[in-house]
Protein backbone atom coordinates (compact mmCIF):
# COMPACT_ATOMS: atom_id res chain seq x y z
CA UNK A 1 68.76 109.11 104.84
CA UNK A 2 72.32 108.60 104.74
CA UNK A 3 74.20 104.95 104.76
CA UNK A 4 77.52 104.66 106.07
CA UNK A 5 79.44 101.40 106.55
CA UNK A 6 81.29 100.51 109.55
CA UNK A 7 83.21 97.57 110.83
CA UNK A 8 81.79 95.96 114.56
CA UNK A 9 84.61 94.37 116.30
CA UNK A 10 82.39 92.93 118.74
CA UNK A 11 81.96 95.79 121.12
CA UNK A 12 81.59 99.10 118.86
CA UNK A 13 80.90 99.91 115.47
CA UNK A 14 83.65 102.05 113.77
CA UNK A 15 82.78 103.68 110.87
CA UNK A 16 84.52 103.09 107.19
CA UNK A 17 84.10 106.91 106.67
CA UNK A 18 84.55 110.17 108.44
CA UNK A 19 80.76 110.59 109.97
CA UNK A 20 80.07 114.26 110.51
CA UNK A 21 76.67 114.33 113.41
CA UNK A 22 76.07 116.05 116.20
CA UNK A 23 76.36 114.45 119.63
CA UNK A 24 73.72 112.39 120.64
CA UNK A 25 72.51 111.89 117.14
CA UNK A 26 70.09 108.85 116.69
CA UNK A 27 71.06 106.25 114.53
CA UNK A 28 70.19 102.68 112.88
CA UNK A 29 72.41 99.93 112.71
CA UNK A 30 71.04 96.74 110.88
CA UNK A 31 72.80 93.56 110.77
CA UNK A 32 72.37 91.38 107.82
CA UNK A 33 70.38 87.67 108.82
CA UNK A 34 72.84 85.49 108.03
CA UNK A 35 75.69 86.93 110.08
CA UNK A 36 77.75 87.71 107.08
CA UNK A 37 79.26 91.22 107.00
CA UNK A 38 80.81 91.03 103.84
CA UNK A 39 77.61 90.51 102.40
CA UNK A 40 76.79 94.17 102.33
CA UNK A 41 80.23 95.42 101.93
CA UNK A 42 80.19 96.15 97.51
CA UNK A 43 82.71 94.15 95.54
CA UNK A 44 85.19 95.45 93.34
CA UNK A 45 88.09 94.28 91.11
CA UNK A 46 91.15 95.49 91.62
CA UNK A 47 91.98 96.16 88.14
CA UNK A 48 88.68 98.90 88.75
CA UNK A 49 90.53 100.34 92.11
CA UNK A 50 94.06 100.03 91.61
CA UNK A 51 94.47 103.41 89.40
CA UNK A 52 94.09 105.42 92.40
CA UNK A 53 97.21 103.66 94.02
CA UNK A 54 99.37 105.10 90.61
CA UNK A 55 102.01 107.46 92.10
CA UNK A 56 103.80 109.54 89.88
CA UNK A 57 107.02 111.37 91.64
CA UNK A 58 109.77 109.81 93.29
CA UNK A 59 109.51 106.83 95.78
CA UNK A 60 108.74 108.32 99.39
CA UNK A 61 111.20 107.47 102.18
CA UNK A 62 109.70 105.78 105.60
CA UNK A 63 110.26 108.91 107.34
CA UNK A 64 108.11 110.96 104.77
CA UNK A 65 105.49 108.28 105.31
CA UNK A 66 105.40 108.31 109.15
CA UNK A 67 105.32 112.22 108.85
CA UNK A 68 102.44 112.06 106.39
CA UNK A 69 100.50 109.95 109.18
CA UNK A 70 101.36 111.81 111.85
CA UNK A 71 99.99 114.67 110.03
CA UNK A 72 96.77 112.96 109.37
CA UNK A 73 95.95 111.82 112.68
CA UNK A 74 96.67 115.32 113.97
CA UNK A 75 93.93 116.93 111.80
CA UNK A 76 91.27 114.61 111.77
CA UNK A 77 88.68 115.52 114.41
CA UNK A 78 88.37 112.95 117.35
C-alpha cells in the first residue's frame, strides 16, 4: 500500500506529490478524528530542510524564474 498526502480544500483532495494511477483507480482517504490536518502532516526543522534551498551560481533574474515555471507546468502530466 502506498500513502500519499494531499491537501482538501473543502471540495477535492489535491495531492502533495505527483500520483501516478490509472483512471478509475480505487482509493482511501482517512481523515484524522479530531479534525486536525496538520496532525498527520511530519514535522521538520528547518535547520534539517533548508540545505536543499543552498544555490550555488549566480542569482536568477525574474524572467529566468517565470521561464523555469512555465517550463514545469508544460511537462507535468495533467
Amino acid at each position: 500500500m502506498r500513502v500519499v498526502e494531499g491537501l482538501y480544500d473543502g471540495k477535492s483532495v489535491h495531492p502533495m506529490e505527483q500520483v501516478n494511477a490509472k483512471p478509475n483507480t480505487r482509493v482511501k482517504i482517512t481523515f484524522p478524528d479530531d479534525g486536525n490536518a496538520s496532525a498527520t502532516t511530519r514535522k521538520a526543522a528547518l535547520d534539517a530542510v533548508a540545505g536543499c534551498l543552498k544555490w550555488d551560481g549566480p542569482a536568477k533574474t525574474l524572467e529566468e524564474m517565470d521561464e523555469a515555471v512555465a517550463r514545469g507546468a508544460k511537462e507535468r502530466p495533467s
